[in-house]
N, C-alpha and C. Protein backbone atom coordinates (compact mmCIF):
# COMPACT_ATOMS: atom_id res chain seq x y z
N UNK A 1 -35.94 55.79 28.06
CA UNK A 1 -36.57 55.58 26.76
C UNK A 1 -36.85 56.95 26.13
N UNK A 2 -36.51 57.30 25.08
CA UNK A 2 -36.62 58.31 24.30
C UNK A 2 -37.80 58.63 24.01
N UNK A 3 -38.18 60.00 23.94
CA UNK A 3 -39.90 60.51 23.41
C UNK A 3 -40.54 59.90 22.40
N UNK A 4 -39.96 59.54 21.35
CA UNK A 4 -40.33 58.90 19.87
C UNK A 4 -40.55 57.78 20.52
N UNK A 5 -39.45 56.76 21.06
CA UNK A 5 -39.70 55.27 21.42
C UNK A 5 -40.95 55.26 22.01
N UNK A 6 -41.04 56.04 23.37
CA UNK A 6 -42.56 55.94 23.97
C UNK A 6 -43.48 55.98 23.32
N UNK A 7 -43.60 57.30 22.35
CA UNK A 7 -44.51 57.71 21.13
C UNK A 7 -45.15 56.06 20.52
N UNK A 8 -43.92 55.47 20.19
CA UNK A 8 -44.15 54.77 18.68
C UNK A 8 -44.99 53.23 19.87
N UNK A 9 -44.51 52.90 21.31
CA UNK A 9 -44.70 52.13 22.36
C UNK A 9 -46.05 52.12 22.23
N UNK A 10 -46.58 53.62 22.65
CA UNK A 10 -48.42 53.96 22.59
C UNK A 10 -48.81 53.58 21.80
N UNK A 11 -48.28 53.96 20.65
CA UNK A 11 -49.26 53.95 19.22
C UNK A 11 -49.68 52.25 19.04
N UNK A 12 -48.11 51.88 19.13
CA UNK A 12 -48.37 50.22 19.32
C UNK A 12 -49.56 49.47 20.44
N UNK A 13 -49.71 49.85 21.51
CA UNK A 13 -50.66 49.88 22.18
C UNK A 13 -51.88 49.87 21.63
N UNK A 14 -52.25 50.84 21.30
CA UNK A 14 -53.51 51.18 20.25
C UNK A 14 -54.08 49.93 19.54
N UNK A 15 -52.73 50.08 18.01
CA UNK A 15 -52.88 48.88 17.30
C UNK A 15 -53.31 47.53 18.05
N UNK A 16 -52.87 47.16 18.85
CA UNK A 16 -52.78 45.59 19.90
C UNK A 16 -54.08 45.45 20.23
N UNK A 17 -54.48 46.96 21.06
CA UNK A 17 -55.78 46.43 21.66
C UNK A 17 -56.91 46.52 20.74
N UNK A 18 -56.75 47.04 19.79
CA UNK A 18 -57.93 46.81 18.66
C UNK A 18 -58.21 45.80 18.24
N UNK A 19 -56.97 45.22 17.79
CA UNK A 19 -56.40 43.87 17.13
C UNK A 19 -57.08 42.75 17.99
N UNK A 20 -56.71 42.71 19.11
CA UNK A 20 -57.18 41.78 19.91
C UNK A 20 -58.73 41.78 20.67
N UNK A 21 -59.34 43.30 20.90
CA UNK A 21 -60.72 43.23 20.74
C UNK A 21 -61.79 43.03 19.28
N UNK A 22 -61.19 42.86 18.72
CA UNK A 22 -61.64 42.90 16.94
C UNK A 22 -62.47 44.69 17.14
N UNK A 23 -61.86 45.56 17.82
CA UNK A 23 -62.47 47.02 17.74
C UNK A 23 -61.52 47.62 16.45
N UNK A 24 -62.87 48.86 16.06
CA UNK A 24 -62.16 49.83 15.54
C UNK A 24 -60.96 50.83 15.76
N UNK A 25 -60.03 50.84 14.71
CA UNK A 25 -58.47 51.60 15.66
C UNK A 25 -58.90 52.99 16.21
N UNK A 26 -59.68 53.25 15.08
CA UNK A 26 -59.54 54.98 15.65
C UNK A 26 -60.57 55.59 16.45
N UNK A 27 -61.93 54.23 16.91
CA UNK A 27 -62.26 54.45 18.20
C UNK A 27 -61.70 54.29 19.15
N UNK A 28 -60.69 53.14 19.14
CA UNK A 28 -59.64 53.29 20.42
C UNK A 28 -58.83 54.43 20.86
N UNK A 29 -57.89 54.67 19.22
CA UNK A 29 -57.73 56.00 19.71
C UNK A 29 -58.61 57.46 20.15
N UNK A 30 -59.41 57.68 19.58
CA UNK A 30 -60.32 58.34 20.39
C UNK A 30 -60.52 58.09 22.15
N UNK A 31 -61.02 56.78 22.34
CA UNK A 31 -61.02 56.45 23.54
C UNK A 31 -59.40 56.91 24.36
N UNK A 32 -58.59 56.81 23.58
CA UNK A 32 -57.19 56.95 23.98
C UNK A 32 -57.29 58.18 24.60
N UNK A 33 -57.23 59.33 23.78
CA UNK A 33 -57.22 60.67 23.47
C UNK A 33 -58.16 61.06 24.31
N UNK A 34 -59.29 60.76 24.61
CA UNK A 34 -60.74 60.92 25.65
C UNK A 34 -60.02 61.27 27.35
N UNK A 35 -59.24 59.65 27.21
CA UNK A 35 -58.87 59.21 28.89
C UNK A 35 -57.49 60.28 29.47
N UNK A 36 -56.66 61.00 28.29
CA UNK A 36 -55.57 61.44 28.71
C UNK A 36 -55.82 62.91 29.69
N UNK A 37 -56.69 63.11 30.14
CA UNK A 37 -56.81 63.89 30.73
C UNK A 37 -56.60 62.80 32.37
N UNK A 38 -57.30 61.69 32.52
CA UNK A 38 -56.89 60.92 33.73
C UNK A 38 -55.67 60.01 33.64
N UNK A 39 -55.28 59.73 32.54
CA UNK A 39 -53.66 59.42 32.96
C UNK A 39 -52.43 59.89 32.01
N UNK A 40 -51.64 59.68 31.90
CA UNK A 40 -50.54 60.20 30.64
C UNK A 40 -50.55 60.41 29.55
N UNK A 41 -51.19 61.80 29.30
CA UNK A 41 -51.35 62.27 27.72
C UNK A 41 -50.57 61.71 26.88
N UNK A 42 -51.47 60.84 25.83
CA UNK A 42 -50.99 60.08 24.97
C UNK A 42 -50.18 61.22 23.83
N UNK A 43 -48.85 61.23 23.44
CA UNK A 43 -47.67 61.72 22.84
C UNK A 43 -48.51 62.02 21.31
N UNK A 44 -48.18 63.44 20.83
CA UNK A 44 -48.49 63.74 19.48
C UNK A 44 -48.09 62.81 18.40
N UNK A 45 -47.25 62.36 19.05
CA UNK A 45 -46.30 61.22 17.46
C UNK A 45 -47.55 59.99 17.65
N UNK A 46 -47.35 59.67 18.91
CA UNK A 46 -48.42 58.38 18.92
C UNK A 46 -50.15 58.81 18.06
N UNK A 47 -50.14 59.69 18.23
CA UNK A 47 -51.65 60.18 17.65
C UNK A 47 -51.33 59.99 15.74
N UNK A 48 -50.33 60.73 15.32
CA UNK A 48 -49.71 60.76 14.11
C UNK A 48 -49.72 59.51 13.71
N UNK A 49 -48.89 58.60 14.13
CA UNK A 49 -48.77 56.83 13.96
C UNK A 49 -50.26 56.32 13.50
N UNK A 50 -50.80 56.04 14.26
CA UNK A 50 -52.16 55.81 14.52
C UNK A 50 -52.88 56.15 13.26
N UNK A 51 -52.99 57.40 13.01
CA UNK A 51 -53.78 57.90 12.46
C UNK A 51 -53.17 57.60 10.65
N UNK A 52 -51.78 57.69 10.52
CA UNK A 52 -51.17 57.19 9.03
C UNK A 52 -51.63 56.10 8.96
N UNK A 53 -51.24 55.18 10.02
CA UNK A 53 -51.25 53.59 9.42
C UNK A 53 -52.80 53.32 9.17
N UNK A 54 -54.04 54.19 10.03
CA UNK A 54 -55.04 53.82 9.70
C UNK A 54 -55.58 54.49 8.16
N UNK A 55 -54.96 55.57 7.59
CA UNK A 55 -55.13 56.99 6.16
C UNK A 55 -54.05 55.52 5.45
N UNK A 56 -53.69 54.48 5.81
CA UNK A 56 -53.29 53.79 4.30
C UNK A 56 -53.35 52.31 4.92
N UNK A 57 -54.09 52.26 5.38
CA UNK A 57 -54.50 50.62 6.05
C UNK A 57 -54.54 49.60 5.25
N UNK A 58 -55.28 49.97 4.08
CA UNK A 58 -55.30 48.99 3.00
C UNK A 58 -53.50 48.74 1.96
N UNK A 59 -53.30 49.52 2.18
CA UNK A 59 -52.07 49.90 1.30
C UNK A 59 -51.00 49.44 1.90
N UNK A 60 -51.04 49.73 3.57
CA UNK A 60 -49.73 48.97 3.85
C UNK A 60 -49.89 47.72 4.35
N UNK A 61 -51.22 47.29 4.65
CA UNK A 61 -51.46 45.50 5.27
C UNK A 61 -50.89 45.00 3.79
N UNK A 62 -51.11 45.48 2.32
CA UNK A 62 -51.12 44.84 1.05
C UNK A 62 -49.70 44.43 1.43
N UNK A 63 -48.64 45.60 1.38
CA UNK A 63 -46.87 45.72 1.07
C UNK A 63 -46.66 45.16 2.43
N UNK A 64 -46.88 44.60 3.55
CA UNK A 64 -47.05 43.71 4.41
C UNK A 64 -46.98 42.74 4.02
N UNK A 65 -48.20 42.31 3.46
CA UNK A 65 -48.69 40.53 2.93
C UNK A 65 -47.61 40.35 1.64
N UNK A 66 -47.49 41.78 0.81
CA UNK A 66 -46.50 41.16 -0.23
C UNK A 66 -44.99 40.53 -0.08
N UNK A 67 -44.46 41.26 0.84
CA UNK A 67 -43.56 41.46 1.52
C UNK A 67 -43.15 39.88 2.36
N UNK A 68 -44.06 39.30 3.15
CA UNK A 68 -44.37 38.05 4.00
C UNK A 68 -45.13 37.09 3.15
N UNK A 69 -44.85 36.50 1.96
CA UNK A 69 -45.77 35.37 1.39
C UNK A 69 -45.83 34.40 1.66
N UNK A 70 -44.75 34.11 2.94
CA UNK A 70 -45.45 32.94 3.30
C UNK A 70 -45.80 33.08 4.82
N UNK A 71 -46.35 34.07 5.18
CA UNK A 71 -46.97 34.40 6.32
C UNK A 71 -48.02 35.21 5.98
N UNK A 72 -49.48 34.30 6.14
CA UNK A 72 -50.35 35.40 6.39
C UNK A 72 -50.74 36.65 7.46
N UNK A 73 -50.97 37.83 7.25
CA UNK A 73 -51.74 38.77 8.40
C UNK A 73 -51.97 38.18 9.43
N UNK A 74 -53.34 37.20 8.89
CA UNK A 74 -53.86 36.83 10.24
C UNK A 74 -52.70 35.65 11.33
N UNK A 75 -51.66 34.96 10.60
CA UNK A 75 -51.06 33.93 11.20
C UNK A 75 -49.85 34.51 11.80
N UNK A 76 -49.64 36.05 11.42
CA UNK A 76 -48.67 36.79 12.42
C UNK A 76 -49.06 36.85 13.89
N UNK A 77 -48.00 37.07 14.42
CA UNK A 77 -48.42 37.40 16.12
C UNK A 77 -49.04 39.02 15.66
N UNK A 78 -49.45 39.08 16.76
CA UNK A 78 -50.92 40.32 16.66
C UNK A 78 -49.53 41.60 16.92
N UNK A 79 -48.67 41.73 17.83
CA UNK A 79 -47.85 42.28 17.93
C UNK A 79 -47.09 42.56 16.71
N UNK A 80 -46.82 41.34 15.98
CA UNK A 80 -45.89 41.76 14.41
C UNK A 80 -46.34 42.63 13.65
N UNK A 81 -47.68 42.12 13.46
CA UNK A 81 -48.32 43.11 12.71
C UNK A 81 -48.62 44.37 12.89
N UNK A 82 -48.96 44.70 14.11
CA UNK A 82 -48.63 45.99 14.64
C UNK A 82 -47.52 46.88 14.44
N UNK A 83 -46.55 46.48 14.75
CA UNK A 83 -45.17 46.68 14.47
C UNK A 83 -44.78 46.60 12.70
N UNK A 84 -45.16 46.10 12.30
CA UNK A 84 -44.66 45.94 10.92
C UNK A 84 -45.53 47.16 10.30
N UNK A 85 -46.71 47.47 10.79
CA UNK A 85 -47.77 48.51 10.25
C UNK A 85 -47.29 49.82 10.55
N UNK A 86 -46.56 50.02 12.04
CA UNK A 86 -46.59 51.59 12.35
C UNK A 86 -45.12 51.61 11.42
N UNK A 87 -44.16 50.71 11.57
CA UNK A 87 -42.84 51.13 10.96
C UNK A 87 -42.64 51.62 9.48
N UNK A 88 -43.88 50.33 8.76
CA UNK A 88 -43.90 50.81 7.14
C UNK A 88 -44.73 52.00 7.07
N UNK A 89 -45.31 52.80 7.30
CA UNK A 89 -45.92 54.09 7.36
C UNK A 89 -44.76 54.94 7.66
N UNK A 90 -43.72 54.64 8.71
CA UNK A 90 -42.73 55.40 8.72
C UNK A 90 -41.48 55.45 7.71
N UNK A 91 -41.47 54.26 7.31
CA UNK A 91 -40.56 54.01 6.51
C UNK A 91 -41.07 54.26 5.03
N UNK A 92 -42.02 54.78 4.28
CA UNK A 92 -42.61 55.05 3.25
C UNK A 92 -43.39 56.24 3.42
N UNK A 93 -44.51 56.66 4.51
CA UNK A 93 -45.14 57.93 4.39
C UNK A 93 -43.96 59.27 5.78
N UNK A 94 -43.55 59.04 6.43
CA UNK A 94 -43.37 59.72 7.19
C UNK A 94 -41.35 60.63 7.10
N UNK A 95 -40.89 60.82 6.41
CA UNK A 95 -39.76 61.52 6.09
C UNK A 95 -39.03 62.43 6.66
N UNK A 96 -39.65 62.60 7.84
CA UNK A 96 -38.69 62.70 8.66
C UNK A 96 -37.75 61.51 9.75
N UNK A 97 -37.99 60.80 9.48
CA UNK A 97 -37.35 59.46 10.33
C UNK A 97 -37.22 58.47 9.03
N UNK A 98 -35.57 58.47 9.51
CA UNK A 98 -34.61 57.49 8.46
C UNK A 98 -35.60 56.01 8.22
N UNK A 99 -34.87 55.58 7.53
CA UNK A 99 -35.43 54.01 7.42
C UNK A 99 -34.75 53.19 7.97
N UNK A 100 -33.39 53.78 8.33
CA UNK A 100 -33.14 52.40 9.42
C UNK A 100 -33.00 52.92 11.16
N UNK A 101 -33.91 54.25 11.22
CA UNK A 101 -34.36 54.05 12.49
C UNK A 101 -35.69 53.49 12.60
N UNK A 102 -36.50 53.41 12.36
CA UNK A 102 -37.82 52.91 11.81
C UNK A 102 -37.48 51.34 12.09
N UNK A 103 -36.96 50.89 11.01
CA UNK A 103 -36.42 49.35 11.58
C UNK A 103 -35.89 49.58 12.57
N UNK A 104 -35.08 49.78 12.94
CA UNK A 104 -34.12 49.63 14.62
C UNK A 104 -35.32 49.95 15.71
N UNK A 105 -36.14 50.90 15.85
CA UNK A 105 -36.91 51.23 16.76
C UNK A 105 -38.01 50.11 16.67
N UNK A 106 -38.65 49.30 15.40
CA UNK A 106 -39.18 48.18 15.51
C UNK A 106 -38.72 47.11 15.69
N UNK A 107 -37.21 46.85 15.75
CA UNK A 107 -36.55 45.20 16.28
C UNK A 107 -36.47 45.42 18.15
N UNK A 108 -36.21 46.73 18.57
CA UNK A 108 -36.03 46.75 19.12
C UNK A 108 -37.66 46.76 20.71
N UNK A 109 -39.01 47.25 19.77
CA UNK A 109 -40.13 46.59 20.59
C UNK A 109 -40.38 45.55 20.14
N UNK A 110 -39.74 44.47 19.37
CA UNK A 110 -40.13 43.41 18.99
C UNK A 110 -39.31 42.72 19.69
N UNK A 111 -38.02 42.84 20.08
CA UNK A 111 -37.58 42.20 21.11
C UNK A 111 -37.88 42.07 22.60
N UNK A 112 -38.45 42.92 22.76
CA UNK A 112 -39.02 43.39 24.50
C UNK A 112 -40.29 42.99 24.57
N UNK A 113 -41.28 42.63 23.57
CA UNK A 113 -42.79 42.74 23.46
C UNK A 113 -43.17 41.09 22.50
N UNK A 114 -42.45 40.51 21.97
CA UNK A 114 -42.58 39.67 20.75
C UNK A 114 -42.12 38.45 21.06
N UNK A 115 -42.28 37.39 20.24
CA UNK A 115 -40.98 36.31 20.58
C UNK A 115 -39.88 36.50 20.00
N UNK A 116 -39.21 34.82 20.25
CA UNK A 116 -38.20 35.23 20.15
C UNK A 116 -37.48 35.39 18.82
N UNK A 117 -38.32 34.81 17.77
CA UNK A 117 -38.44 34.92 16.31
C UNK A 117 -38.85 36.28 15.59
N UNK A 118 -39.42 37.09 16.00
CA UNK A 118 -39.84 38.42 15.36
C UNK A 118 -39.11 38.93 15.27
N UNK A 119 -37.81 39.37 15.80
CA UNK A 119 -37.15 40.27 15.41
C UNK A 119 -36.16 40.64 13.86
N UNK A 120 -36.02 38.91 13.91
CA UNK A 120 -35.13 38.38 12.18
C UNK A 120 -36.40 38.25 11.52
N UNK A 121 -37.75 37.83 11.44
CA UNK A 121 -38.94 38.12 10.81
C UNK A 121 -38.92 39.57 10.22
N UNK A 122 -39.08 40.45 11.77
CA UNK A 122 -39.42 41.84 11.38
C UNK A 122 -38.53 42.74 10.21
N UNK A 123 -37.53 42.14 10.59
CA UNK A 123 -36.55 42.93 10.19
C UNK A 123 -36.38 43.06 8.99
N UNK A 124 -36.28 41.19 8.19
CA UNK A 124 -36.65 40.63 7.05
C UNK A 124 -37.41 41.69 6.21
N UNK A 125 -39.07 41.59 7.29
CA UNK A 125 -40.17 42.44 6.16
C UNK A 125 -39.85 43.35 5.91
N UNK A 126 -39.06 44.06 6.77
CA UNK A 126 -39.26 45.50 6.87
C UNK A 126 -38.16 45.96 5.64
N UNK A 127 -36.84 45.00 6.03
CA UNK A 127 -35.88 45.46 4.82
C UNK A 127 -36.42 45.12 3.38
N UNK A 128 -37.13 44.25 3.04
CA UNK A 128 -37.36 43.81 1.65
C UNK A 128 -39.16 45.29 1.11
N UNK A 129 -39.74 45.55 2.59
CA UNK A 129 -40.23 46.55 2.17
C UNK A 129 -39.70 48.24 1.70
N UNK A 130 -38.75 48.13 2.83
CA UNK A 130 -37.45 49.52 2.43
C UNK A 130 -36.85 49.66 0.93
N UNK A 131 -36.44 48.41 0.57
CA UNK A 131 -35.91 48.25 -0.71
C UNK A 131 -36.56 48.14 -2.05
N UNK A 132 -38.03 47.23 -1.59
CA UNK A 132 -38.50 47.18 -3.03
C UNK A 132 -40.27 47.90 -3.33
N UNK A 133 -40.19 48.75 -2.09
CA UNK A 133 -41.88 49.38 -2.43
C UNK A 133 -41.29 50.85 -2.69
N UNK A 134 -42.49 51.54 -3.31
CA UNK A 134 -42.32 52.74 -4.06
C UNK A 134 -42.32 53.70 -2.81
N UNK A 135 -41.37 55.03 -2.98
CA UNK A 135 -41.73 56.11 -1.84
C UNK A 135 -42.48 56.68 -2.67
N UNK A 136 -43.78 57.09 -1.53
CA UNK A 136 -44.25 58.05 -2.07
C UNK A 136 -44.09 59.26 -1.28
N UNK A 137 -44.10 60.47 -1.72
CA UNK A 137 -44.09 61.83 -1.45
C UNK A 137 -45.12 61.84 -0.28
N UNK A 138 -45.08 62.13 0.94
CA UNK A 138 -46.60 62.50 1.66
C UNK A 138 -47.45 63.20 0.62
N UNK A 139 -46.94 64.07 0.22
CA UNK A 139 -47.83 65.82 -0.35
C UNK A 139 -48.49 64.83 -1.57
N UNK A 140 -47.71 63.78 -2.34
CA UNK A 140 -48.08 63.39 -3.33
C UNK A 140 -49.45 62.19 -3.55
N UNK A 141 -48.95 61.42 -2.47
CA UNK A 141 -49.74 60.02 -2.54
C UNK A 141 -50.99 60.45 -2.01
N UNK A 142 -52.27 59.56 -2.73
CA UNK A 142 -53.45 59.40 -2.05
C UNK A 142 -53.53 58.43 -0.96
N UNK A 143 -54.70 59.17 -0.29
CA UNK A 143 -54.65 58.89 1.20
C UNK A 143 -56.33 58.23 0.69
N UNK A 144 -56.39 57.22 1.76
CA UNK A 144 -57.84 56.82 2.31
C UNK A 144 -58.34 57.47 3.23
N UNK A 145 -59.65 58.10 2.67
CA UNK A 145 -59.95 59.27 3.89
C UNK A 145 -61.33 58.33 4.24
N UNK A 146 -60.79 58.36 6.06
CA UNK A 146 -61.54 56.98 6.66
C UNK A 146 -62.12 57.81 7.87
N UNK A 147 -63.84 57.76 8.28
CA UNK A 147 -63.97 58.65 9.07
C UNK A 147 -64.01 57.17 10.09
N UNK A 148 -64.62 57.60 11.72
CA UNK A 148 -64.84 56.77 12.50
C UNK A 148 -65.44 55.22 12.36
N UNK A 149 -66.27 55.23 11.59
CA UNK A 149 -67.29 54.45 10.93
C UNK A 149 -66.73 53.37 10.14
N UNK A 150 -65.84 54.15 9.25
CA UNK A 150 -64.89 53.11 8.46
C UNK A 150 -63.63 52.77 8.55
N UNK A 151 -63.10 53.57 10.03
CA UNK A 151 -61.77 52.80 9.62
C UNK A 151 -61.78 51.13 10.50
N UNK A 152 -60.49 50.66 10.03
CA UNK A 152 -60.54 49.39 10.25
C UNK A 152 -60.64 49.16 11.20
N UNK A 153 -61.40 47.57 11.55
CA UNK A 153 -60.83 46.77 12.91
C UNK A 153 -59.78 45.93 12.03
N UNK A 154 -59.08 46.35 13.40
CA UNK A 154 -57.98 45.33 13.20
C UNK A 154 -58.13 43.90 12.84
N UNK A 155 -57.29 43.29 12.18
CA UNK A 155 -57.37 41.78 11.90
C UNK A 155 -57.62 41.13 12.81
């Protein structure tokens, strides 16, 4: 498994267990970041992930939900959403990674981690988000500046 794949694996991690404790993400990650001294330093990309999807949380759950109208947030598998969150941050804020590795690297933990339906789901969102949401510039777009306190729990 490639450094990025692991990277993007963790980050997904993160997302999941927040999601599913109704905790805050970026106390987890913290907690993440805390523990890597006792087991496998969690990967710079995974910290990066994490930390975008939570600097536009509101912005990309929106192009998510717009994207899926007839699937709500909450009626996704907790995994989709995860996955659909770190990829569109990559696929709109992050420019160094194509947009159809971004998708490919998300069909591909959605196949190993998901049922057996997420992957033509994911893929779906992800292409109709590739095609019809605005890029923005990193340098350009406003960011939600979210300290501990406020960033989200997960759905």
């Amino acid at each position: 498994m490639a450094a990025r794949t692991k990277a993007r694996k963790r980050a997904l991690d993160i997302l999941f267990e927040a999601d599913q404790r109704g905790a805050n993400v970026t106390e987890v990650l913290e907690a993440r970041l805390a523990d890597s001294g006792r087991e496998t330093p969690l990967p710079p990309y995974s910290e990066e992930l994490v930390r975008g999807v939570v600097s536009r949380w509101i912005e990309i759950s929106a192009l998510v939900q717009e994207a899926s109208p007839e699937w709500e947030l909450t009626r996704m598998p907790a995994v989709d959403r995860a996955l659909l969150r770190l990829a569109t941050w990559e696929i709109l804020f992050n420019p160094s990674v194509p947009t159809a590795v971004a998708i490919d690297e998300a069909l591909e933990l959605a196949t190993d981690l998901s049922t057996d339906d997420s992957p033509r789901f994911i893929n779906g969102v992800l292409g109709r988000i590739a095609r019809e949401a605005p890029a923005f510039p990193s340098d350009v777009a406003p960011e939600v500046d979210l300290d501990a306190e406020a960033a989200p729990s997960a759905d």
